[in-house]
C-alpha atoms as a PDB file:
ATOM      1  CA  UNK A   1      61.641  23.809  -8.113  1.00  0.00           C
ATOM      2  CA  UNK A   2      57.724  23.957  -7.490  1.00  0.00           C
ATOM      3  CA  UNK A   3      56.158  25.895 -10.775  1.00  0.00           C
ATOM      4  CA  UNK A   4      53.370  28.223 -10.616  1.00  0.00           C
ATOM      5  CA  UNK A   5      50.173  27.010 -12.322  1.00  0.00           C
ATOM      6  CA  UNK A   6      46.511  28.286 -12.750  1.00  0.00           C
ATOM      7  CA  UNK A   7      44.793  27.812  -8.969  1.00  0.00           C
ATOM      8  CA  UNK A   8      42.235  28.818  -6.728  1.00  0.00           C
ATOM      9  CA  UNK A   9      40.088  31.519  -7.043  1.00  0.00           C
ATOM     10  CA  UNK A  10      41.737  34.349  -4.804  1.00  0.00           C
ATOM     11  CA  UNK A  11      39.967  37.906  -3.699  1.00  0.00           C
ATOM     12  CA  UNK A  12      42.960  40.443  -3.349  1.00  0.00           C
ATOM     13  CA  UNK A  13      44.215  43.904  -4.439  1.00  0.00           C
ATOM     14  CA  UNK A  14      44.943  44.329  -8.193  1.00  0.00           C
ATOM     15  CA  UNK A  15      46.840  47.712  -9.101  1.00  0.00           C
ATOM     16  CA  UNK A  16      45.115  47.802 -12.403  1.00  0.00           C
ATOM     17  CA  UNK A  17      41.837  46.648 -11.106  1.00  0.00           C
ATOM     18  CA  UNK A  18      40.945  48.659  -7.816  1.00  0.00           C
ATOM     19  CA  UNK A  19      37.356  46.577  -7.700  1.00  0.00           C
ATOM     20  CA  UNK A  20      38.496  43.506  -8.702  1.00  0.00           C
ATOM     21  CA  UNK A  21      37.833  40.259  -6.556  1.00  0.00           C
ATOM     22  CA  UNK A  22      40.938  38.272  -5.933  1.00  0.00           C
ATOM     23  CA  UNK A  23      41.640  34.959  -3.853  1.00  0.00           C
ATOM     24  CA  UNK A  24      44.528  34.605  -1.430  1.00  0.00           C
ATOM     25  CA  UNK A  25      45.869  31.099  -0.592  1.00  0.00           C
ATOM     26  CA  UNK A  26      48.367  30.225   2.355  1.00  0.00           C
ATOM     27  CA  UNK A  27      50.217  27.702   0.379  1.00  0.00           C
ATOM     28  CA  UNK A  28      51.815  25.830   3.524  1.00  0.00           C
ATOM     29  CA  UNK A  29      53.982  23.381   2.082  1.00  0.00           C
ATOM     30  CA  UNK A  30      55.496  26.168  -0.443  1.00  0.00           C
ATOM     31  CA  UNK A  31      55.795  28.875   2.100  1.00  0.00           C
ATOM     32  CA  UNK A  32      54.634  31.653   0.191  1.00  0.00           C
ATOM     33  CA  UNK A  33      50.908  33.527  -0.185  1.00  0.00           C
ATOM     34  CA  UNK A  34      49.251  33.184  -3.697  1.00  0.00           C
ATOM     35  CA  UNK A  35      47.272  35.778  -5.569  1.00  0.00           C
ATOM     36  CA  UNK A  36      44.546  34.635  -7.824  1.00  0.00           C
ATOM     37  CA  UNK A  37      41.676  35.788 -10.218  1.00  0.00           C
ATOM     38  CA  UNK A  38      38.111  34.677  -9.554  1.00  0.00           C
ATOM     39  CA  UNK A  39      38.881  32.401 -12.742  1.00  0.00           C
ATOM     40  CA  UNK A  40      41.865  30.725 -11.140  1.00  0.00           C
ATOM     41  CA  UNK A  41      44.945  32.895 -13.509  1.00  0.00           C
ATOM     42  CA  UNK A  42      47.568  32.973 -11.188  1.00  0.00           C
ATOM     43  CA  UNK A  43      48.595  36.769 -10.192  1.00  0.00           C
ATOM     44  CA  UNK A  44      51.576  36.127  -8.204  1.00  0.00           C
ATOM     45  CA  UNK A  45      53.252  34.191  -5.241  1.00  0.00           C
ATOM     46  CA  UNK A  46      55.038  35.743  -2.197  1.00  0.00           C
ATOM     47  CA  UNK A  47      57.556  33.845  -0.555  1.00  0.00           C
ATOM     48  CA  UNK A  48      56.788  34.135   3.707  1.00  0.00           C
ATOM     49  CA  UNK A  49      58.053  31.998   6.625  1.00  0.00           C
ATOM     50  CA  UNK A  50      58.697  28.527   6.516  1.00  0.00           C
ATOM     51  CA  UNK A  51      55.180  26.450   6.337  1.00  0.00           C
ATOM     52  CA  UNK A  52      52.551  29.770   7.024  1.00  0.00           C
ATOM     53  CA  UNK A  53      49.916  28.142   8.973  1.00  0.00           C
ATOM     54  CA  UNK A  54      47.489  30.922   9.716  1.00  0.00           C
ATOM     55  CA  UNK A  55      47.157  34.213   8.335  1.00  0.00           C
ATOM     56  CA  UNK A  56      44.984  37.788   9.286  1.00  0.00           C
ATOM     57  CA  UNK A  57      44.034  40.917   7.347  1.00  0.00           C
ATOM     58  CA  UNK A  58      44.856  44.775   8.502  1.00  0.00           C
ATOM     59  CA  UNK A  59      41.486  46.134   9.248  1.00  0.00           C
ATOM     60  CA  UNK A  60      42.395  48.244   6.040  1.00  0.00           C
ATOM     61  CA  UNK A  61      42.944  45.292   3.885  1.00  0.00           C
ATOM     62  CA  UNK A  62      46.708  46.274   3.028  1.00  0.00           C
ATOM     63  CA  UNK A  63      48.415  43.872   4.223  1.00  0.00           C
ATOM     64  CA  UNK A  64      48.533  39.866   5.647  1.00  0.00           C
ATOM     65  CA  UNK A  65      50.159  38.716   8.314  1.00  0.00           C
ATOM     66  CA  UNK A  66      51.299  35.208   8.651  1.00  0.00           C
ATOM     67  CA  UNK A  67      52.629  32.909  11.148  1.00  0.00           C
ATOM     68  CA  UNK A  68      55.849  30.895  10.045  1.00  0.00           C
ATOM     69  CA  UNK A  69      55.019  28.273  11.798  1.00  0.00           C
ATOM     70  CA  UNK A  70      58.196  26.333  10.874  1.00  0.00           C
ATOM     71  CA  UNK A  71      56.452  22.716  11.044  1.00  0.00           C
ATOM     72  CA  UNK A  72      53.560  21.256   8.712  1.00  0.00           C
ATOM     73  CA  UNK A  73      51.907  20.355  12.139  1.00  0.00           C
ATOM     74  CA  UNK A  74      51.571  20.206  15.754  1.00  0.00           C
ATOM     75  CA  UNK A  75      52.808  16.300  15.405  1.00  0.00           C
ATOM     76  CA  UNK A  76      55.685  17.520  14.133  1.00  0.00           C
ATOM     77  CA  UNK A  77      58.762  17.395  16.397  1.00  0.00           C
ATOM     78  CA  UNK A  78      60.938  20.402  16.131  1.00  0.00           C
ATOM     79  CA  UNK A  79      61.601  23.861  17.689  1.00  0.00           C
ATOM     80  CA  UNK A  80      60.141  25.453  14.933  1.00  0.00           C
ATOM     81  CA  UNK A  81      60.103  29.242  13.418  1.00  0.00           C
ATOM     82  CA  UNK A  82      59.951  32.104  15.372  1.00  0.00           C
ATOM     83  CA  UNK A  83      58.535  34.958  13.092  1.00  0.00           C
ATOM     84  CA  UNK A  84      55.208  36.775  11.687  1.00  0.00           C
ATOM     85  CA  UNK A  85      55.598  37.698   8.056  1.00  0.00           C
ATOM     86  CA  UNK A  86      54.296  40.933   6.529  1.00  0.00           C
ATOM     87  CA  UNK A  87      52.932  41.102   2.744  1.00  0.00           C
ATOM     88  CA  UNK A  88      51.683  44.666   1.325  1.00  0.00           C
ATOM     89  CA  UNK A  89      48.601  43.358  -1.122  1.00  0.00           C
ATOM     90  CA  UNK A  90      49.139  46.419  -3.056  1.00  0.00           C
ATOM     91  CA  UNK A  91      52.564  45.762  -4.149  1.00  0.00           C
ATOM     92  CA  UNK A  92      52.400  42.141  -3.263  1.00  0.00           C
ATOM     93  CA  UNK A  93      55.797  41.763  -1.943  1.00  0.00           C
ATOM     94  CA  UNK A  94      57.059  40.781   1.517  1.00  0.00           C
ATOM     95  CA  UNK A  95      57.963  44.008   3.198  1.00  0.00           C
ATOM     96  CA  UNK A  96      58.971  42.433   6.460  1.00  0.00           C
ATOM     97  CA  UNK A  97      59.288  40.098   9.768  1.00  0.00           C
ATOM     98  CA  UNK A  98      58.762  40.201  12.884  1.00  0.00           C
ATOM     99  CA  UNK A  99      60.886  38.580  15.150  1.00  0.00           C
ATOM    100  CA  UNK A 100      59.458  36.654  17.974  1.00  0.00           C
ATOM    101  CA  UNK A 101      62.631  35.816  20.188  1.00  0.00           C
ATOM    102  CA  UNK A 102      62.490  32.838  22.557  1.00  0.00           C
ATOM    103  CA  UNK A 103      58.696  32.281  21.201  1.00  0.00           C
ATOM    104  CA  UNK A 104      58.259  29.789  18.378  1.00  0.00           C
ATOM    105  CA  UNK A 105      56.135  27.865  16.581  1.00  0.00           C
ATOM    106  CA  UNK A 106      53.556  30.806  16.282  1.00  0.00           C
ATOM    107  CA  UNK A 107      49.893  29.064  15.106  1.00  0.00           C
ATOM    108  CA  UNK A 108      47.026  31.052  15.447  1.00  0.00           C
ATOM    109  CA  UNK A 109      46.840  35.031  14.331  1.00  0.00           C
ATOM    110  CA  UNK A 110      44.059  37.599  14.914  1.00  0.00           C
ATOM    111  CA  UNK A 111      43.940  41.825  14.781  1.00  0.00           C
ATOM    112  CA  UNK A 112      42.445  44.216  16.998  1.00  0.00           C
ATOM    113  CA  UNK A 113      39.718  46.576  14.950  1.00  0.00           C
ATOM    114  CA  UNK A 114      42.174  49.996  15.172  1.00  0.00           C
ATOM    115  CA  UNK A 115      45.190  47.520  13.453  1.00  0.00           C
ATOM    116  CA  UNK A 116      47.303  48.687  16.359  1.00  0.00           C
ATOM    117  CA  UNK A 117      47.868  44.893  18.000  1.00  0.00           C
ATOM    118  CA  UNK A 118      48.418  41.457  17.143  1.00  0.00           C
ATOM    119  CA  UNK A 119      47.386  38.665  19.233  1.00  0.00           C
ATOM    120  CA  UNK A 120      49.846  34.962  18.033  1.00  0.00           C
ATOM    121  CA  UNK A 121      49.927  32.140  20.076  1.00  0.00           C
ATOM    122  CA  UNK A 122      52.802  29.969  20.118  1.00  0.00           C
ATOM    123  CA  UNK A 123      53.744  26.394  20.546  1.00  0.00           C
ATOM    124  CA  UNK A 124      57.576  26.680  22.066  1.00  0.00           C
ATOM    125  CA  UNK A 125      56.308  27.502  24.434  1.00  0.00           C
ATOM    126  CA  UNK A 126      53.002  27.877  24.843  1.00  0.00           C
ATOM    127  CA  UNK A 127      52.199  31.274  24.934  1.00  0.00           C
ATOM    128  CA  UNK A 128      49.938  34.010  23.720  1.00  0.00           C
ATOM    129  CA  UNK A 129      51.377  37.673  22.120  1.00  0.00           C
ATOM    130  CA  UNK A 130      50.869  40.709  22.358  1.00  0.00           C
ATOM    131  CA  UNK A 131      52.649  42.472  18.803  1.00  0.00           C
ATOM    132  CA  UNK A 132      52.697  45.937  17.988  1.00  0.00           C
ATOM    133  CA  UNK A 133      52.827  45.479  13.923  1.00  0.00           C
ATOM    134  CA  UNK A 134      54.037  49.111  13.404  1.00  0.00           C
ATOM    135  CA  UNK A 135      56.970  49.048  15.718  1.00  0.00           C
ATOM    136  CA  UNK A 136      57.667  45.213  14.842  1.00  0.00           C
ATOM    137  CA  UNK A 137      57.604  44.106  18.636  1.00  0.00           C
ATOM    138  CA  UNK A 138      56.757  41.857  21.097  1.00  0.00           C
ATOM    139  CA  UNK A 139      54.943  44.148  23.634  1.00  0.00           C
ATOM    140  CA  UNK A 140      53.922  41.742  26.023  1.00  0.00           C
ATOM    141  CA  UNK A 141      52.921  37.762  26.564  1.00  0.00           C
ATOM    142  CA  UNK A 142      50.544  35.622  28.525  1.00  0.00           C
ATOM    143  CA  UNK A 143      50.604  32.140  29.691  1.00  0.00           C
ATOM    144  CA  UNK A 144      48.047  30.420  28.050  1.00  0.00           C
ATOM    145  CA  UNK A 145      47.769  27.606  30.891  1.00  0.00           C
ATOM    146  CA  UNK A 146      47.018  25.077  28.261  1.00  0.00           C
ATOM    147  CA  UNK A 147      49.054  22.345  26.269  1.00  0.00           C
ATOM    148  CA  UNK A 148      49.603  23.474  22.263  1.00  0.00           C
ATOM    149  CA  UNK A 149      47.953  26.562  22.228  1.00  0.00           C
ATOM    150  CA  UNK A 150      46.225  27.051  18.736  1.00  0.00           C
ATOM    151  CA  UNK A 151      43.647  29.168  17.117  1.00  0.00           C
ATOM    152  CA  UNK A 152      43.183  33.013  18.869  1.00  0.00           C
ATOM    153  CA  UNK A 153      40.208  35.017  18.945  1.00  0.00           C
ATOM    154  CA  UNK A 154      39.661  38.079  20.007  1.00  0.00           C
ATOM    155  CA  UNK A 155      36.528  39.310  21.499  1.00  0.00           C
ATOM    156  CA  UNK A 156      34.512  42.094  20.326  1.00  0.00           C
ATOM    157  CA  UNK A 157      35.271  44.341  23.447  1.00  0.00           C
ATOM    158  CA  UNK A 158      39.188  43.515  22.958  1.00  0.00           C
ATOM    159  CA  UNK A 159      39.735  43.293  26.534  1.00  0.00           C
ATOM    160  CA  UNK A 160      39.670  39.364  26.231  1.00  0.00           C
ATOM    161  CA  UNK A 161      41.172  36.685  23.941  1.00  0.00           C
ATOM    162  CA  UNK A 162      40.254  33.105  23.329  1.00  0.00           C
ATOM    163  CA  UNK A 163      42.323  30.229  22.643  1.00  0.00           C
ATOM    164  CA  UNK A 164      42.382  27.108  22.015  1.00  0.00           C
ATOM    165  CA  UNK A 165      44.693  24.033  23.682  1.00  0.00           C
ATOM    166  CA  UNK A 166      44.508  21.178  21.189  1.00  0.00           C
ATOM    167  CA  UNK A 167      46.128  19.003  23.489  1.00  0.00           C
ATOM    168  CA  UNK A 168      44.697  20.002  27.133  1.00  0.00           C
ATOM    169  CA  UNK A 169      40.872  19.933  25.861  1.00  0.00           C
ATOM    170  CA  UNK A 170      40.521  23.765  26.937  1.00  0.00           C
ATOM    171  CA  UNK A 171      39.707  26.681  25.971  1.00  0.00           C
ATOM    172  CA  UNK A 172      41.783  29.953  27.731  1.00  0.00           C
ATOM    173  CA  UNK A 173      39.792  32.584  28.281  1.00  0.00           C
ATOM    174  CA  UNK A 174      42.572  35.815  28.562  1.00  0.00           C
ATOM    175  CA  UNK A 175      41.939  38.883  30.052  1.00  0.00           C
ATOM    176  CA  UNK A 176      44.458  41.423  28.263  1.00  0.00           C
ATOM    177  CA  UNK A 177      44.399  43.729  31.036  1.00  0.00           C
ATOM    178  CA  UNK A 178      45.347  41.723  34.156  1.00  0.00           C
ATOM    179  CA  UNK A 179      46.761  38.461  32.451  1.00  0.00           C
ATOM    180  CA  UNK A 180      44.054  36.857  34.542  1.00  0.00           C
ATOM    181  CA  UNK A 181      43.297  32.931  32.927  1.00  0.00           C
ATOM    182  CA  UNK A 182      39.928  31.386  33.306  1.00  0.00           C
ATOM    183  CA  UNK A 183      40.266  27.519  31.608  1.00  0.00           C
ATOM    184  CA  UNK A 184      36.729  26.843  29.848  1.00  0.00           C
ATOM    185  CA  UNK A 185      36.674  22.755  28.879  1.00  0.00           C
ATOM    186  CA  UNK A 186      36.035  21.288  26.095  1.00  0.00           C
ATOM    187  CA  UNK A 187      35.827  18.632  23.554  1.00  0.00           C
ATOM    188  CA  UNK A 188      39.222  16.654  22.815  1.00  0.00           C
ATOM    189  CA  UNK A 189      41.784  18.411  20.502  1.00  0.00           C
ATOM    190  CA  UNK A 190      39.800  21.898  19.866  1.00  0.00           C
ATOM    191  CA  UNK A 191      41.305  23.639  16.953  1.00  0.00           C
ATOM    192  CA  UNK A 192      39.797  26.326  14.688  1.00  0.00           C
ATOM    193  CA  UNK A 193      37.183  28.461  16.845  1.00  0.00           C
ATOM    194  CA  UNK A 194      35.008  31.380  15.419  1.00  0.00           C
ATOM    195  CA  UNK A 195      33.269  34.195  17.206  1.00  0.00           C
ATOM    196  CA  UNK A 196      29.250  35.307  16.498  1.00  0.00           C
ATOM    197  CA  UNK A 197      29.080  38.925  15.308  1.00  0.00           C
ATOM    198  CA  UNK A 198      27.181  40.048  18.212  1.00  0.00           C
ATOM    199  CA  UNK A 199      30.267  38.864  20.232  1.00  0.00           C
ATOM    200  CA  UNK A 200      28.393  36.561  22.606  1.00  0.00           C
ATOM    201  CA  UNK A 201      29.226  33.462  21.706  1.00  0.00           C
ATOM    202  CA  UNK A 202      32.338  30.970  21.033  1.00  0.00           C
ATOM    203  CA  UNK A 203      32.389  28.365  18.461  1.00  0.00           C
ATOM    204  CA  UNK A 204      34.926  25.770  18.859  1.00  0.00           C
ATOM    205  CA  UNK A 205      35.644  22.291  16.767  1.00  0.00           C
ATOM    206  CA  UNK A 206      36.871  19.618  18.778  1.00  0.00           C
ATOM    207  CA  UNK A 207      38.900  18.041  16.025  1.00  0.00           C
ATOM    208  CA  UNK A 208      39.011  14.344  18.001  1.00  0.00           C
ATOM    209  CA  UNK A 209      35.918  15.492  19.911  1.00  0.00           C
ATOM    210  CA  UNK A 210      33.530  15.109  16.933  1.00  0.00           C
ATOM    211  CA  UNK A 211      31.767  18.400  18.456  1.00  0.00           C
ATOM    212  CA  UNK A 212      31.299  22.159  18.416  1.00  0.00           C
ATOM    213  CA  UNK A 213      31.669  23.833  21.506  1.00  0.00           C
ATOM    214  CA  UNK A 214      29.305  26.431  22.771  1.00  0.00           C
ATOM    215  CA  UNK A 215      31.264  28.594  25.092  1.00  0.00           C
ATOM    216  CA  UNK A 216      28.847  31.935  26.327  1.00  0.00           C
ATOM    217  CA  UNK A 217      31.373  34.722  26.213  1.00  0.00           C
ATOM    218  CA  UNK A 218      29.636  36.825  29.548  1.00  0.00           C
ATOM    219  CA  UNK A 219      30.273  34.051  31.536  1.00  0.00           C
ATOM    220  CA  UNK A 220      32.940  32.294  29.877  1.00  0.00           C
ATOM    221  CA  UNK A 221      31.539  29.199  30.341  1.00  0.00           C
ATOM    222  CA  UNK A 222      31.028  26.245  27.732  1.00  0.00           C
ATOM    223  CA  UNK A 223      27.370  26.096  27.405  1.00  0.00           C
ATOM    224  CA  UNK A 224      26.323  23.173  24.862  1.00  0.00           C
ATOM    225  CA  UNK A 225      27.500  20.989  22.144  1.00  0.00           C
ATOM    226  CA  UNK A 226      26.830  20.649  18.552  1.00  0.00           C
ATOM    227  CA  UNK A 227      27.373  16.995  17.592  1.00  0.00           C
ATOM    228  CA  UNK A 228      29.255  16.576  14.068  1.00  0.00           C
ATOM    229  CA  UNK A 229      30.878  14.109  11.762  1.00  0.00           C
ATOM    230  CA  UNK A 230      34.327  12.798  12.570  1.00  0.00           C
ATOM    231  CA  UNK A 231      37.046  15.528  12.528  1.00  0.00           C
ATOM    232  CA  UNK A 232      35.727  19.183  12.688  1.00  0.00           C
ATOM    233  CA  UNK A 233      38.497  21.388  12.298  1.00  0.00           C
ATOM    234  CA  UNK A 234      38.075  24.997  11.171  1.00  0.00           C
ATOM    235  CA  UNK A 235      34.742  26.840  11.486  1.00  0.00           C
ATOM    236  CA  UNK A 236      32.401  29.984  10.129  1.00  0.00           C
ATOM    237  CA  UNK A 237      29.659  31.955  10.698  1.00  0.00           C
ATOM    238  CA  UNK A 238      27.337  33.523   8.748  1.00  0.00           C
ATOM    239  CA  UNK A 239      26.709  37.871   9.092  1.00  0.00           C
ATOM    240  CA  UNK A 240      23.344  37.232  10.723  1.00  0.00           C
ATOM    241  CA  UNK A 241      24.579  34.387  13.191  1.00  0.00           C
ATOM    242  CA  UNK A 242      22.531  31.643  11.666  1.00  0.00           C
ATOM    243  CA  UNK A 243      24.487  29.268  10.145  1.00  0.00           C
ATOM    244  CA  UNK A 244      27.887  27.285  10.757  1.00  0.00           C
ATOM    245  CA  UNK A 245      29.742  26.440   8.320  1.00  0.00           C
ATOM    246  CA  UNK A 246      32.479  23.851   8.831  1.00  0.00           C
ATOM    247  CA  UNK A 247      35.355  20.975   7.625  1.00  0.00           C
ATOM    248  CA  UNK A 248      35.370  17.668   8.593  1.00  0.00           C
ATOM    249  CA  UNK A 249      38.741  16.475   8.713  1.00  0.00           C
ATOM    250  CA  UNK A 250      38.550  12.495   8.924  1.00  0.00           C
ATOM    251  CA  UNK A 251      34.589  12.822   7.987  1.00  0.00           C
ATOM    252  CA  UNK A 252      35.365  14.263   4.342  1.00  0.00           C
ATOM    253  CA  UNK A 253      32.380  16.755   4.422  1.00  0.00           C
ATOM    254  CA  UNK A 254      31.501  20.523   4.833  1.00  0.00           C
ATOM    255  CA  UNK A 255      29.117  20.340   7.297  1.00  0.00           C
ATOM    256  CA  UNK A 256      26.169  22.998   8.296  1.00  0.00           C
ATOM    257  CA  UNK A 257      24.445  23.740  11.652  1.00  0.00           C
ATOM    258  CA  UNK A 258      21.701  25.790  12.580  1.00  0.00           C
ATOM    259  CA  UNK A 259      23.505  28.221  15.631  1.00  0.00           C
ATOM    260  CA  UNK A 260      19.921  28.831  16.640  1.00  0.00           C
ATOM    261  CA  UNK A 261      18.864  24.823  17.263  1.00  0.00           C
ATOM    262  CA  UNK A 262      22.471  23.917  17.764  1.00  0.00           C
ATOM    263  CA  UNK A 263      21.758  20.903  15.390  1.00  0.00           C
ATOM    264  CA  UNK A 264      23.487  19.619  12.050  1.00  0.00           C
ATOM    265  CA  UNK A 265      21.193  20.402   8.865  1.00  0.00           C
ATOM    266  CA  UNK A 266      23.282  19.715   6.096  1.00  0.00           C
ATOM    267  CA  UNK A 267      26.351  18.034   5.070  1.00  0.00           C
ATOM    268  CA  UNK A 268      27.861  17.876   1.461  1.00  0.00           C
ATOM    269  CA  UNK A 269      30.481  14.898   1.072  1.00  0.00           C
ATOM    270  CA  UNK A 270      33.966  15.545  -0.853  1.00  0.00           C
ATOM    271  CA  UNK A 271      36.982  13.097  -2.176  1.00  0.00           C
ATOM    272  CA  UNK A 272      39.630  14.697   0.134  1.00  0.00           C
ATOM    273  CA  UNK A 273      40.718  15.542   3.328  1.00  0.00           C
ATOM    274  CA  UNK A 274      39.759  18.837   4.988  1.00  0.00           C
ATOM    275  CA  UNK A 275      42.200  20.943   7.174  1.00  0.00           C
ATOM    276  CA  UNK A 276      40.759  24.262   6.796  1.00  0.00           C
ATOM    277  CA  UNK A 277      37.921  26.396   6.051  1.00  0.00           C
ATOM    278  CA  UNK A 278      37.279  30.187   5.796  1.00  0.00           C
ATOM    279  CA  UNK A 279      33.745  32.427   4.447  1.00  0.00           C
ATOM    280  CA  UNK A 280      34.001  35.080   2.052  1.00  0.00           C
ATOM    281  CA  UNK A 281      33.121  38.655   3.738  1.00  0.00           C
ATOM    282  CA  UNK A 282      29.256  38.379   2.860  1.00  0.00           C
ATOM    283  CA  UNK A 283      29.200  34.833   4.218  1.00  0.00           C
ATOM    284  CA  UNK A 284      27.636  33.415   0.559  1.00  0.00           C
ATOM    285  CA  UNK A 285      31.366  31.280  -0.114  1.00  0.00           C
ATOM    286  CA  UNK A 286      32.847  28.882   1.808  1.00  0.00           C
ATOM    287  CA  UNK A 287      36.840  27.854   0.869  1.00  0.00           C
ATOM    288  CA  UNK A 288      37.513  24.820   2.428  1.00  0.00           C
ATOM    289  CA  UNK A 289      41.465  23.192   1.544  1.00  0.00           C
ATOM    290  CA  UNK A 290      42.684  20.057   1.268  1.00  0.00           C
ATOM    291  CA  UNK A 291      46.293  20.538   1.773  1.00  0.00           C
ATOM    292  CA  UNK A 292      47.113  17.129   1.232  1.00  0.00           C
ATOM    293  CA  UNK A 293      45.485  17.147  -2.196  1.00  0.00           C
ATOM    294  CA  UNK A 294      46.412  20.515  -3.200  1.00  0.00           C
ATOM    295  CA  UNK A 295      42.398  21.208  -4.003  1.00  0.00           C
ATOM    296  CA  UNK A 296      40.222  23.748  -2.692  1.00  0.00           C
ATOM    297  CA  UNK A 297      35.915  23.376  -2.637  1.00  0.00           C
ATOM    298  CA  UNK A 298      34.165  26.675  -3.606  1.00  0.00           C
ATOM    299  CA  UNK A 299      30.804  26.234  -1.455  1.00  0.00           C
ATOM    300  CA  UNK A 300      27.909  28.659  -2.407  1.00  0.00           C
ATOM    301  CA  UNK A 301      26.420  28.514   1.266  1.00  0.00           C
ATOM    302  CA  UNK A 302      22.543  29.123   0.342  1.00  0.00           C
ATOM    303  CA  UNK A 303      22.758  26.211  -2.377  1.00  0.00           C
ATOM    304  CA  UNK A 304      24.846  23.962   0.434  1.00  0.00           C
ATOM    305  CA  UNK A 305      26.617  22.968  -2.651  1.00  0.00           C
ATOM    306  CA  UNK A 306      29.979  22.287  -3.859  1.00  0.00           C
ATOM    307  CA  UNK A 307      30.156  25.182  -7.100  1.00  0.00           C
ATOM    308  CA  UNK A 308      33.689  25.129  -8.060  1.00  0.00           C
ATOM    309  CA  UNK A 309      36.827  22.845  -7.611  1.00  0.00           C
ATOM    310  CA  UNK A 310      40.297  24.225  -7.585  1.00  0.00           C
ATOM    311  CA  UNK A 311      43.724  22.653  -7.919  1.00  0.00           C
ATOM    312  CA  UNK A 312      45.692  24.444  -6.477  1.00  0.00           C
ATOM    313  CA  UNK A 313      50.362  24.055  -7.179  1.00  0.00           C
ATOM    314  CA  UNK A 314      51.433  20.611  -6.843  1.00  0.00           C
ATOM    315  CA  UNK A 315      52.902  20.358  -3.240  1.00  0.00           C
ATOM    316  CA  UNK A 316      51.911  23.950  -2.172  1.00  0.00           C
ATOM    317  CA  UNK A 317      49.499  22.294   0.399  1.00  0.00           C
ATOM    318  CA  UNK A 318      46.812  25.229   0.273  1.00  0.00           C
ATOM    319  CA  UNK A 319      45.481  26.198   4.432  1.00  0.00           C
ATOM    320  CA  UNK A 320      43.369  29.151   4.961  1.00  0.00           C
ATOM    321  CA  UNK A 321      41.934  30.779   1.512  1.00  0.00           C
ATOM    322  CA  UNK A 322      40.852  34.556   2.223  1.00  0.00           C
ATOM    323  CA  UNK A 323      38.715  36.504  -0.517  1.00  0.00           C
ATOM    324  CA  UNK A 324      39.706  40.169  -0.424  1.00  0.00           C
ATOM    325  CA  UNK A 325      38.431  43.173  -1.879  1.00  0.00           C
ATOM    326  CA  UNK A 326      40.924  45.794  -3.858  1.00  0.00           C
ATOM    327  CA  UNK A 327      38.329  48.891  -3.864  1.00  0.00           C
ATOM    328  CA  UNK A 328      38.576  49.148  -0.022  1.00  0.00           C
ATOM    329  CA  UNK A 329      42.172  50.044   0.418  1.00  0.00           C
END
């Protein structure tokens, strides 16, 4: 039986603190979403779906929704799950599923601002959904025209989505409305993908690529390249559109680019593997895992410095770490 020890640093909602700043981990390999203190005290686990891969916030910051994957990777043979759980931060319990039918192997998760829709792609086959998260439905689905469909983003105006086909070198730009595909190249096996906060522009790390793609969102059109270390996987931006912030998977770093210049400025080199990376709400953090290690690197992104380590349970194979704020519940 895995056993609960002092982790990561986790920002989430405390019912005796309504300001406090908690951590929450995706622990893939132990299915279940940890709570944490800033200090690393371990709150609480919640058991989800079989090997969570990606999870989202409710524009309200009650609850996360994960995909249950089923599989600790796309390499991975398998059918594979076929459901979204739902944990309530306040009460930090699993209050649900949703069932996704014929669809599994849901990856990549993202909300529109009102809460009202969820937008998962899916492996088997490969797929992206439409979710209503109050009714607990598939509402409708949309061929992706791409090979492993990954990460989703939605754009700003929510009439288009974005996803990524690690195995097809593309990029499917979605229009909601009509189903209408436009395939964008890119680099070899894109994976994690982040948006600007204007909306204009599409970050995407080509994991085999050694790149960041530069897809114009008007025109939906790849645009230019940001050269990287070996193996960028997951990606963030800064609030004033500045600075990237991303893992290297086979390079071992945390890497920084200047979105302006489109050219490397820093890079900070750790012991492990990288498979993920996520920036806290004022874009000062950076949580980047190393699932294989069960670690996580606490990156103060002025410094461009590794500030804290964090071990995370033995075997729980920490993904995406999201710090979440209590008060605004």
């Amino acid at each position: 039986m895995i056993r609960f020890i002092p982790l990561i640093w986790f920002l989430v909602i405390s019912p005796l603190a309504a300001q406090e700043r908690l951590l929450l981990v995706s622990h893939k390999g132990a299915s279940s979403l940890d709570f944490y203190t800033m200090e690393g005290e371990h709150l609480a686990g919640v058991p989800v779906g079989k090997h969570p891969h990606e999870m989202v916030l409710s524009p309200d910051g009650r609850y996360a929704y994960t995909t249950d994957n089923g599989t600790m990777a796309i390499e991975v043979t398998g059918e594979g799950g076929n459901t979204v759980s739902i944990v309530d931060l306040r009460t930090r319990k699993n209050v649900g599923e949703i069932a996704l039918g014929k669809y599994h192997r849901p990856h990549g998760i993202d909300i529109d601002r009102e809460g009202k829709r969820l937008y998962v792609t899916t492996e088997n086959p490969d797929q992206l959904l439409a979710i209503d998260p109050a009714a607990r439905r598939v509402l409708k689905t949309y061929n992706t025209n791409g090979k492993t469909s990954h990460i989703v983003k939605l754009g700003r105006d929510g009439k288009w989505a974005y996803v990524s086909n690690s195995r097809s070198a593309s990029v499917s730009a979605i229009n909601l409305t009509t189903g209408k595909v436009k395939v964008i190249p890119v680099g070899e096996r894109p994976e994690g993908s982040v948006l600007s906060n204007d909306g204009k522009v599409l970050y995407v790390a080509n994991r085999e690529g050694g790149s960041i793609s530069v897809i114009d969102t008007e025109q939906r059109k790849r645009v230019a390249d940001i050269k990287t270390g070996e193996g960028p996987v997951r990606l963030g931006i800064t609030p004033d559109d500045r600075t990237l912030v991303y893992a290297l998977l086979q390079g071992q770093k945390i890497g920084f680019a200047d979105a302006r210049s489109r050219k490397v400025i820093a890079e900070i080199p750790v012991p492990n593997r990288l498979v993920s990376l996520n920036l806290s709400p004022d874009g000062k953090l950076a949580f980047a895992s190393a699932q294989w290690d069960d670690t996580v690197y606490v990156v103060s992104v002025p410094e461009q410095k590794v500030v804290r380590v964090l071990k995370t349970l033995p075997g729980g194979g920490p993904d995406p770490v999201l710090e979440i704020s209590p008060g605004k519940q």
